[in-house]
Protein backbone atom coordinates (compact mmCIF):
# COMPACT_ATOMS: atom_id res chain seq x y z
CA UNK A 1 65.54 -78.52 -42.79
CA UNK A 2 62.83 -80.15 -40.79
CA UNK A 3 63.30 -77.84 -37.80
CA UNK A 4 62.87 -74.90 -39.99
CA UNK A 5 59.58 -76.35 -41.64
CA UNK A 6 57.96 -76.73 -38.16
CA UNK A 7 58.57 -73.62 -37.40
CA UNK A 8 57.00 -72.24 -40.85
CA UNK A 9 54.03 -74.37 -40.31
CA UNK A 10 53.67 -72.76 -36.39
CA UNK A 11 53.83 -68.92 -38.03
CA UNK A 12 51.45 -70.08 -40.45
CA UNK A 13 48.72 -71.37 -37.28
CA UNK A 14 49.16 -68.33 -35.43
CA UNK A 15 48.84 -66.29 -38.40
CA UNK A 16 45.51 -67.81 -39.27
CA UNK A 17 44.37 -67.47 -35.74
CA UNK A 18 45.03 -63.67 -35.87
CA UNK A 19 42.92 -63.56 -38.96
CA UNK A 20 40.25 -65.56 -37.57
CA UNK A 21 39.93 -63.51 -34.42
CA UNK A 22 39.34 -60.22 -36.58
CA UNK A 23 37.27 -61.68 -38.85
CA UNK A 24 35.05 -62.92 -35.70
CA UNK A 25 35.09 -58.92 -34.43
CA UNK A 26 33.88 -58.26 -37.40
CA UNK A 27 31.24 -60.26 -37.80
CA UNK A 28 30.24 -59.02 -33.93
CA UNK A 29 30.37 -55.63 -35.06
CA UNK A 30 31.76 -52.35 -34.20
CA UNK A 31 31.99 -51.49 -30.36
CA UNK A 32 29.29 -48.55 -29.81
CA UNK A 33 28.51 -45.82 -26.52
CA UNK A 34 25.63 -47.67 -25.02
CA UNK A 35 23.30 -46.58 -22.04
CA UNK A 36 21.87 -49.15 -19.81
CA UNK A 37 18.72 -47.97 -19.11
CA UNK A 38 17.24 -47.57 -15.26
CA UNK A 39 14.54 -46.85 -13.44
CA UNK A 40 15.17 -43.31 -10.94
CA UNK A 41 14.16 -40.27 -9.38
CA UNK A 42 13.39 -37.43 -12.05
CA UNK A 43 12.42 -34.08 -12.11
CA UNK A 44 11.29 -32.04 -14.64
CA UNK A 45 12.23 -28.55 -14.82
CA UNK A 46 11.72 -24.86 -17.27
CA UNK A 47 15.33 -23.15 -16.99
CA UNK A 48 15.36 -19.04 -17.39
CA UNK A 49 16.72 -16.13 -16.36
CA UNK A 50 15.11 -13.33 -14.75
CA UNK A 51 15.49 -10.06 -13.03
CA UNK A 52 14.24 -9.06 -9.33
CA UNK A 53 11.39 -6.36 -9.56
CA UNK A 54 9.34 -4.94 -6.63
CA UNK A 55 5.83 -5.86 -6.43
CA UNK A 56 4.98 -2.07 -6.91
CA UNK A 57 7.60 0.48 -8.77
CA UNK A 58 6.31 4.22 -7.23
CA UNK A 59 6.94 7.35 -8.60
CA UNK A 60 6.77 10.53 -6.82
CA UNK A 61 6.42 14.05 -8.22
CA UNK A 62 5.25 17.17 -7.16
CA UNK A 63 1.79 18.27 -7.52
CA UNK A 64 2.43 22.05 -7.96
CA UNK A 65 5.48 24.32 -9.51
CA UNK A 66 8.05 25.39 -6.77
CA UNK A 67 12.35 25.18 -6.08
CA UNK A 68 13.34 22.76 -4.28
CA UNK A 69 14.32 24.26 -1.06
CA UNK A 70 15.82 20.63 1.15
CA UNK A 71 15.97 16.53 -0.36
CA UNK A 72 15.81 14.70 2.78
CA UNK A 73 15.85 10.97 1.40
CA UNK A 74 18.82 9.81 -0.95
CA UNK A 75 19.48 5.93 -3.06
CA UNK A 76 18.52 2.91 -1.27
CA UNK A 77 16.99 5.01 2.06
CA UNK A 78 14.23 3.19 3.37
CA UNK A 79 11.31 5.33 4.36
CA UNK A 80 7.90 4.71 5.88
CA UNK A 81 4.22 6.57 4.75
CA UNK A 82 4.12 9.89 5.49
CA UNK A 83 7.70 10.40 5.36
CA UNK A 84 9.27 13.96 3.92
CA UNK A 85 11.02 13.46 0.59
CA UNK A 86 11.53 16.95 -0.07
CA UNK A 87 10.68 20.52 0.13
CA UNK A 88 9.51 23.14 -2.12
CA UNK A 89 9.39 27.07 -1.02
CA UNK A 90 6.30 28.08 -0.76
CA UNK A 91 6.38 31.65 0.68
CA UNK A 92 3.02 32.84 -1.21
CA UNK A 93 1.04 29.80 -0.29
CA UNK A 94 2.24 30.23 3.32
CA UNK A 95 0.97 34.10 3.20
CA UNK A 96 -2.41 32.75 1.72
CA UNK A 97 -2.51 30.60 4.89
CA UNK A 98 -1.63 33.13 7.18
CA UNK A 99 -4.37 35.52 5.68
CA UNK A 100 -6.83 33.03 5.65
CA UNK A 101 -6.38 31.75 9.49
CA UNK A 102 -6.89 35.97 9.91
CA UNK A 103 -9.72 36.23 8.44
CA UNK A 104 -11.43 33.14 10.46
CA UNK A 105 -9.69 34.44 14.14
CA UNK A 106 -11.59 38.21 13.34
CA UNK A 107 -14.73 36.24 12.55
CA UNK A 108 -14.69 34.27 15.85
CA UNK A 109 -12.76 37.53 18.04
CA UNK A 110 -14.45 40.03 15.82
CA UNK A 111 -17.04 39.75 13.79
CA UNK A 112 -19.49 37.33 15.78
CA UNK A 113 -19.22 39.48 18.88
CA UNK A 114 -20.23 42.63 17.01
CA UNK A 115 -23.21 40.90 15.43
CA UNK A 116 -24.27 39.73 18.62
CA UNK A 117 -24.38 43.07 20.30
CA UNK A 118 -26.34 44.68 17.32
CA UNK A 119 -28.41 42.06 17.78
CA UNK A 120 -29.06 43.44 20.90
CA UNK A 121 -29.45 46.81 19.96
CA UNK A 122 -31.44 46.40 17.14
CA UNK A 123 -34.07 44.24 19.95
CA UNK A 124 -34.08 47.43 22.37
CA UNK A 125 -34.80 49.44 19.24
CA UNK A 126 -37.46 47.60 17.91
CA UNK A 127 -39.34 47.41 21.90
CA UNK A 128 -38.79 50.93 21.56
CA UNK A 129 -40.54 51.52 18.25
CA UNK A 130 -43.29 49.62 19.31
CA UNK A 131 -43.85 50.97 22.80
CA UNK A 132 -43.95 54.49 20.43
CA UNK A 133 -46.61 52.61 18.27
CA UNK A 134 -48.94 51.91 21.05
CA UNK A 135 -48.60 55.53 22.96
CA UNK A 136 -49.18 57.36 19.29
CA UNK A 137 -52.26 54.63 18.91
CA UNK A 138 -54.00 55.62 22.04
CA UNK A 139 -53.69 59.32 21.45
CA UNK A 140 -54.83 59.06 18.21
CA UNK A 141 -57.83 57.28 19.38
CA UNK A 142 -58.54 60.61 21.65
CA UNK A 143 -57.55 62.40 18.84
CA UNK A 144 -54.58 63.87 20.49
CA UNK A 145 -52.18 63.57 17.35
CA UNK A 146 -52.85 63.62 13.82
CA UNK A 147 -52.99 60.23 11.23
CA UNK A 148 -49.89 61.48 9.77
CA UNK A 149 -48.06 61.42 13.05
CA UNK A 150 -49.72 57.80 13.38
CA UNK A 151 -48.11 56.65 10.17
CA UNK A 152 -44.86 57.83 11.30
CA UNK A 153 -44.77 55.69 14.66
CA UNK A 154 -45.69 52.80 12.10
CA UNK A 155 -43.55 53.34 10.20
CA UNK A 156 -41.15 53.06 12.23
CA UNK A 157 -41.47 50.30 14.46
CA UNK A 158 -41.50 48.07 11.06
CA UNK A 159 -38.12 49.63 10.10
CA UNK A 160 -37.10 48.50 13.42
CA UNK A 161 -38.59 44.95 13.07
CA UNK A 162 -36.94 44.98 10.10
CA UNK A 163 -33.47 45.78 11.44
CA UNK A 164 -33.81 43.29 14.23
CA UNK A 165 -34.89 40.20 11.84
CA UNK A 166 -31.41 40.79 10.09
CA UNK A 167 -29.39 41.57 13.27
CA UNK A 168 -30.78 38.29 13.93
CA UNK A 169 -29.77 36.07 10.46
CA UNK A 170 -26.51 37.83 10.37
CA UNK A 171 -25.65 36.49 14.32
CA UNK A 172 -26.90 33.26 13.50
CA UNK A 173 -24.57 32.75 10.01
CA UNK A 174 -21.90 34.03 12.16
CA UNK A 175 -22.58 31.35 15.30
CA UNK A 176 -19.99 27.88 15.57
CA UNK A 177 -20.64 25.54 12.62
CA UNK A 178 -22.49 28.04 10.50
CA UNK A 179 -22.11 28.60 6.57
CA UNK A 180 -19.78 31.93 7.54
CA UNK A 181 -17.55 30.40 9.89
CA UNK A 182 -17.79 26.88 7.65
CA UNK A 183 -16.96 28.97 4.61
CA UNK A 184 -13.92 30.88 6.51
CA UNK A 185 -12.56 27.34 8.05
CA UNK A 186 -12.91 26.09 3.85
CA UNK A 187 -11.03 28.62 2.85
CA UNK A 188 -8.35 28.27 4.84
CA UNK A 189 -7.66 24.60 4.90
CA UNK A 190 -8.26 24.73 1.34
CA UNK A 191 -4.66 27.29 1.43
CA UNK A 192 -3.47 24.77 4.26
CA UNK A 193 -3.85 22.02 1.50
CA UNK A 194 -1.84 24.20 -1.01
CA UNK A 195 0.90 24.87 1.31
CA UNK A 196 0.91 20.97 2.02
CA UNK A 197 1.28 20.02 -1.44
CA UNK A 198 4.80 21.80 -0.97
CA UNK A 199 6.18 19.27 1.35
CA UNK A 200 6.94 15.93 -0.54
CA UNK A 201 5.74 12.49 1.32
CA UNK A 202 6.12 9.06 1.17
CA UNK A 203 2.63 7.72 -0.01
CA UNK A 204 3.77 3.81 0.42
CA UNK A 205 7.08 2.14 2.68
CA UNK A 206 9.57 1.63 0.82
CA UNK A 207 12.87 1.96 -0.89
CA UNK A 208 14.11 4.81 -2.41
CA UNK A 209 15.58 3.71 -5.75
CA UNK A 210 16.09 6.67 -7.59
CA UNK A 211 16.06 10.70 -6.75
CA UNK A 212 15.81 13.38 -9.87
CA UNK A 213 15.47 16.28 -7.57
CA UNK A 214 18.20 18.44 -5.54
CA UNK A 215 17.85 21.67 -3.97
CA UNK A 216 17.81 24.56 -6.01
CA UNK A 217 15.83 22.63 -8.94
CA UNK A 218 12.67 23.80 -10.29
CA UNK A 219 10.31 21.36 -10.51
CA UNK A 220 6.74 20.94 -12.50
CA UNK A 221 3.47 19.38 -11.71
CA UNK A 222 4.23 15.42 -12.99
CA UNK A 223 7.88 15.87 -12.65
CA UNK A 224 9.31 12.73 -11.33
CA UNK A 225 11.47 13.44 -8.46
CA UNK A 226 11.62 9.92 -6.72
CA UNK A 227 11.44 6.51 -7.68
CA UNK A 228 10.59 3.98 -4.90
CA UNK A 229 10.20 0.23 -4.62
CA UNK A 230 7.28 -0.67 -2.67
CA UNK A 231 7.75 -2.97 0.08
CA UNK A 232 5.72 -6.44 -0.53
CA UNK A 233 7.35 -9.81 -1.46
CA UNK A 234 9.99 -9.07 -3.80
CA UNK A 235 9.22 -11.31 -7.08
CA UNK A 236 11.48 -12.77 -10.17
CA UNK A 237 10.21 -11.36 -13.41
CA UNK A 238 11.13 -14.22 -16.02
CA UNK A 239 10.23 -13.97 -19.58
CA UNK A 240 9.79 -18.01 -20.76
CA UNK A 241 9.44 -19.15 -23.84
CA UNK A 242 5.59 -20.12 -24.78
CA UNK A 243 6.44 -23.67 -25.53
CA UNK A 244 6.47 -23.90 -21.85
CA UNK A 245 3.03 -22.97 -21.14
CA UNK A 246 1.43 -26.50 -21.53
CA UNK A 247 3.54 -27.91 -17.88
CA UNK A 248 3.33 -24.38 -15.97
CA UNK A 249 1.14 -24.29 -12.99
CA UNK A 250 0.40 -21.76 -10.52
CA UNK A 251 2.21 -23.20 -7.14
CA UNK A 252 5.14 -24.68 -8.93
CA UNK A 253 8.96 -24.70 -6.69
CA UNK A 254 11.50 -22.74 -8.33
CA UNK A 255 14.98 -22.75 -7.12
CA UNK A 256 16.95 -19.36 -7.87
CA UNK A 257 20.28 -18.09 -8.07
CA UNK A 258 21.37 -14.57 -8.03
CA UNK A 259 24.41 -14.30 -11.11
CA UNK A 260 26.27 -12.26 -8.22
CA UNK A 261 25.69 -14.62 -5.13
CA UNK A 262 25.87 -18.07 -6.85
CA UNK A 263 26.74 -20.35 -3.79
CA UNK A 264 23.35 -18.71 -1.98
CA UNK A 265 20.50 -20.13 -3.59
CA UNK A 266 16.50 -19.17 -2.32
CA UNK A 267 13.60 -20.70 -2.87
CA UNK A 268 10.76 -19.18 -4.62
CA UNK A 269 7.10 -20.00 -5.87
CA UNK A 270 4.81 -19.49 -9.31
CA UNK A 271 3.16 -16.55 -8.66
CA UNK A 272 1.72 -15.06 -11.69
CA UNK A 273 1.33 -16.42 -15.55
CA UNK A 274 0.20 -13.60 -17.59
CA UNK A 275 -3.02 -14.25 -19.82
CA UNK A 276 -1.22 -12.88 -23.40
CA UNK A 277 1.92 -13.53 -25.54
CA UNK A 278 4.53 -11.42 -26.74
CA UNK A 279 3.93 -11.30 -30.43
CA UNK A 280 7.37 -10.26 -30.91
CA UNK A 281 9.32 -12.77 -28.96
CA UNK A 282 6.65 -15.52 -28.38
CA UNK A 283 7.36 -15.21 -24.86
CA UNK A 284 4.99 -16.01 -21.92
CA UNK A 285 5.67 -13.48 -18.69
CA UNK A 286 5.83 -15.20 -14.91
CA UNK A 287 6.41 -14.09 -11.73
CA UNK A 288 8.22 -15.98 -8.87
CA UNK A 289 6.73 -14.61 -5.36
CA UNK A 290 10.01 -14.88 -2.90
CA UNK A 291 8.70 -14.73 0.39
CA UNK A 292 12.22 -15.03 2.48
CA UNK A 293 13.85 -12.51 0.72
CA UNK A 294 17.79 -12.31 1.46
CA UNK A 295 19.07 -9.30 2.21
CA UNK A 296 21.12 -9.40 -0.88
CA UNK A 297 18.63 -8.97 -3.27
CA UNK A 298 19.00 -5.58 -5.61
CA UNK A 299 16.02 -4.30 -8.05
CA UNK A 300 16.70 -5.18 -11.40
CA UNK A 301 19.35 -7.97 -9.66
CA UNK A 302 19.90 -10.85 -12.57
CA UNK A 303 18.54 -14.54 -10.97
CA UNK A 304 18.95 -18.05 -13.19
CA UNK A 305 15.70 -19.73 -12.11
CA UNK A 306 14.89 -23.69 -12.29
CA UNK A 307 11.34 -24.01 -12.03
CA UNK A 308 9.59 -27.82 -11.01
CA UNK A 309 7.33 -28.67 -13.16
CA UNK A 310 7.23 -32.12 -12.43
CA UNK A 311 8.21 -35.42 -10.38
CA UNK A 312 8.88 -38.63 -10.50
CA UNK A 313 10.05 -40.85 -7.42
CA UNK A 314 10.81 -43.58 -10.16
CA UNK A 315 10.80 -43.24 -13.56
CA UNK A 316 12.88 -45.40 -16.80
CA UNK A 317 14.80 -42.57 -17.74
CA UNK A 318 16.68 -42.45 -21.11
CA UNK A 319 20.18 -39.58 -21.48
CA UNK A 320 17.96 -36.75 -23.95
CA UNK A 321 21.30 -37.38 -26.02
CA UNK A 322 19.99 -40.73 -27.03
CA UNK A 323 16.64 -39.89 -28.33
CA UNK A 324 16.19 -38.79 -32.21
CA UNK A 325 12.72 -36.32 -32.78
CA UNK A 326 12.88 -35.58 -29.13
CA UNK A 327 10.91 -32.93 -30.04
CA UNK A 328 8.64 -34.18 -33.09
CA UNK A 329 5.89 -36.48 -32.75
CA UNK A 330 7.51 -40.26 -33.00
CA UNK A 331 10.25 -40.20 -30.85
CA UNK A 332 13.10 -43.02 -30.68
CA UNK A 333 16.04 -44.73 -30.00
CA UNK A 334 18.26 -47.42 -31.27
CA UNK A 335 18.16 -50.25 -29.09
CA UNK A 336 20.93 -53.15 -28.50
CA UNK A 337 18.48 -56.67 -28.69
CA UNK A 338 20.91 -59.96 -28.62
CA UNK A 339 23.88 -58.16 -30.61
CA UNK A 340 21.81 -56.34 -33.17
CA UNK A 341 20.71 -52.76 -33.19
CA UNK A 342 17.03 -52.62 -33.51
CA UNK A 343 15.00 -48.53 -34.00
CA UNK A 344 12.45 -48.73 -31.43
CA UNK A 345 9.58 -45.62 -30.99
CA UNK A 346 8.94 -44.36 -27.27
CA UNK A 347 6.06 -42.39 -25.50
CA UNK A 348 7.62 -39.85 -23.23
CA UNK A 349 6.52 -38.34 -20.51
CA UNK A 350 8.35 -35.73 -18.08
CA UNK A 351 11.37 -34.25 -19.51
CA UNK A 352 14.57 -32.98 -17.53
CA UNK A 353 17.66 -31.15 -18.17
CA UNK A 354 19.40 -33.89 -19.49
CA UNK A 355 16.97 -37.01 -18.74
CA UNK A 356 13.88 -37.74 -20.09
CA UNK A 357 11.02 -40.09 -18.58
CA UNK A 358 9.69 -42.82 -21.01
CA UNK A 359 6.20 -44.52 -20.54
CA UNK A 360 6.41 -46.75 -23.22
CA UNK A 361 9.05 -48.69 -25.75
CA UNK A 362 11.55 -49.12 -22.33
CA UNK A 363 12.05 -51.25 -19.69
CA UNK A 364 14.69 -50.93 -17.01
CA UNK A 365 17.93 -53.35 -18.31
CA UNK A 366 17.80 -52.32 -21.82
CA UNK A 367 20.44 -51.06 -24.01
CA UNK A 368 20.25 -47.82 -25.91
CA UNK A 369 22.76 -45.95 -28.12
CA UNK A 370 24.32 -42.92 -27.28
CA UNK A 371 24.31 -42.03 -30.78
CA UNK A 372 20.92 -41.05 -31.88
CA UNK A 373 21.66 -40.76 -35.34
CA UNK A 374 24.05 -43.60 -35.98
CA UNK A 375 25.13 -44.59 -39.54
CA UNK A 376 23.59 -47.70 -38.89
CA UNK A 377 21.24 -50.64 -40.35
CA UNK A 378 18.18 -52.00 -38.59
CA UNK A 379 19.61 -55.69 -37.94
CA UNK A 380 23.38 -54.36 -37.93
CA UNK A 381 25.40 -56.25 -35.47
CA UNK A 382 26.90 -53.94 -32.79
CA UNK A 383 29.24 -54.52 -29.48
CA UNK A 384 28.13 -52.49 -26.21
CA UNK A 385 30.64 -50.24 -24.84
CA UNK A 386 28.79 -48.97 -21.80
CA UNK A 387 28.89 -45.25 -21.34
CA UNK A 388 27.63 -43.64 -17.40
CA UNK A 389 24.43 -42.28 -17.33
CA UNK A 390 24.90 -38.22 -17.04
CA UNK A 391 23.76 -36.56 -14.07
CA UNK A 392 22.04 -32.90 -13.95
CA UNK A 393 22.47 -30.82 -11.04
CA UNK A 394 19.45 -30.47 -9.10
């Protein structure tokens, strides 16, 4: 009987030990995710996605009606200025050209040789007329001939004066440089421009992106037949939200990755913040000049884009999990102090992906929740159960 009673009375002291050891957990209070808070590198970045656009998008038409007689250029041919696209036929415009070169080759062959000799005519007519005039003048003065046969001679060396003064314009309108020769050279590189307008160039180097045009089409004046990607630094057209607008800054790294190539990552560079909103999707438009292109890069190519806003070689960093009103105007935490969970307000400064820099209400060593909503009393006792920082990709 005594045996047994010792052993009751041991059962008994361990069972009151097992009590007293929960009772003493609870009173410590329940084990919580806890961040230990550091001081460490952080950047600050403005996530997207964009699309790769040229830095000029050219369209090409024809400037006059005509059938497409020969495409020259198809998809993703690179060309240089000046380049033929395409041709139209053009068998009237090439007559008009051919009738208007005639017309200037018998004005040079032709027409200024004849002039030139009745200019010479018309001279040894007039010398005539007025060698006339003087004989008829002297016999008249010995009254040899009548007055009326004076008048005559008179008569007609001013009709021959006359004749010679416009032998004499017409040769000189006719000479090198003159308004008839400048007039026949008009008109026919005014046809020559015509005919031209048949043969469809390059304007810019480029890519060919598109064609609308194969032979046998007609085609109209402002009918798009190409579409061509200028050649320039290719940019990354990103559409951000407007919130963003207050840590953009012309300059600012971006790091990009096309959606097809993801293990090939480029480097690009704010380019371009456009002075208006959308209305409809309160988005901000920004360009991303990429000035080593790779080779991979398509128009229209989808790109994820991480652009730096900001950097920090050390910074006491809290997990953006931790902090309630991260977005509001008092930010904060629930912080660990000697058992007891304590709401404490921060002033942030740069914010990361899943970090976020805090200038005031932290110091490196401290304890935050992970939770930062917990069901929780100021005061309440709480255990740490420490959780790893997270870690963001750069």
């Amino acid at each position: 009987m005594q045996r047994r009673s010792l052993w009751i009375a041991g059962g008994a002291t361990l069972l009151v030990l097992a009590l007293g050891g929960i009772g003493a957990q609870k009173m410590a209070g329940p084990r919580l995710d806890a961040y230990q808070v550091v001081a460490q590198p952080l950047v600050q970045t403005v996530v997207a996605t964009g699309r790769v656009t040229a830095p000029a998008r050219v369209q090409v038409g024809s400037p006059i009606t005509g059938v497409v007689l020969q495409r020259h250029v198809r998809e993703g041919d690179r060309v240089r200025p000046g380049e033929v696209l395409a041709v139209l036929r053009a068998d009237d415009l090439q007559a008009q050209v051919r009738q208007a070169r005639a017309a200037l080759t018998e004005l040079q062959q032709s027409t200024r040789p004849q002039a030139q000799r009745a200019v010479q005519q018309t001279q040894q007519q007039w010398q005539q007329a007025r060698r006339e005039l003087e004989r008829r003048r002297l016999l008249a003065s010995q009254q040899a001939i009548s007055h009326e046969a004076l008048e005559q001679a008179i008569e007609a060396e001013t009709l021959a004066r006359l004749a010679a003064e416009q032998a004499q314009l017409q040769a000189r309108a006719l000479q090198p440089g003159q308004s008839q020769e400048a007039s026949a050279q008009a008109r026919l590189a005014s046809a020559q421009a015509q005919l031209d307008k048949a043969t469809i160039r390059a304007e810019v180097a480029g890519t060919v992106l598109t064609r609308h045009a194969e032979p046998g089409d007609l085609v109209q004046p402002g009918q798009v037949l190409f579409e061509m990607a200028g050649d320039g630094t290719t940019e990354v057209l990103v559409a951000l939200d407007e919130k963003n607008l207050e840590v953009l800054a012309l300059g600012q790294s971006a790091r990009c990755i096309a959606d097809a190539y993801p293990r090939q990552p480029f480097a690009a560079e704010l380019d371009f913040i456009a002075p208006s909103i959308d209305p409809q999707r309160g988005t901000v438009e920004v360009r991303l000049a990429v000035a080593a292109a790779p080779d991979f890069l398509r128009q229209d190519m989808t790109v994820s884009v991480n652009i730096q806003t900001g950097a920090q070689a050390s910074a006491i960093v809290v997990p953006n999990d931790a902090l309630a009103n991260l977005d509001g105007e008092r930010p904060h935490v629930w912080v660990v102090e000697q058992g007891r969970v304590v709401r404490r307000e921060l002033q942030l400064g740069l914010r990361g992906l899943v970090q976020t820099q805090v200038t005031a209400g932290l110091q490196a060593g401290d304890w935050v929740l992970a939770d930062a909503q917990p069901p929780l009393e100021p005061g309440q006792r709480v255990r740490v159960l420490e959780r790893p920082l997270p870690w963001a990709a750069p």
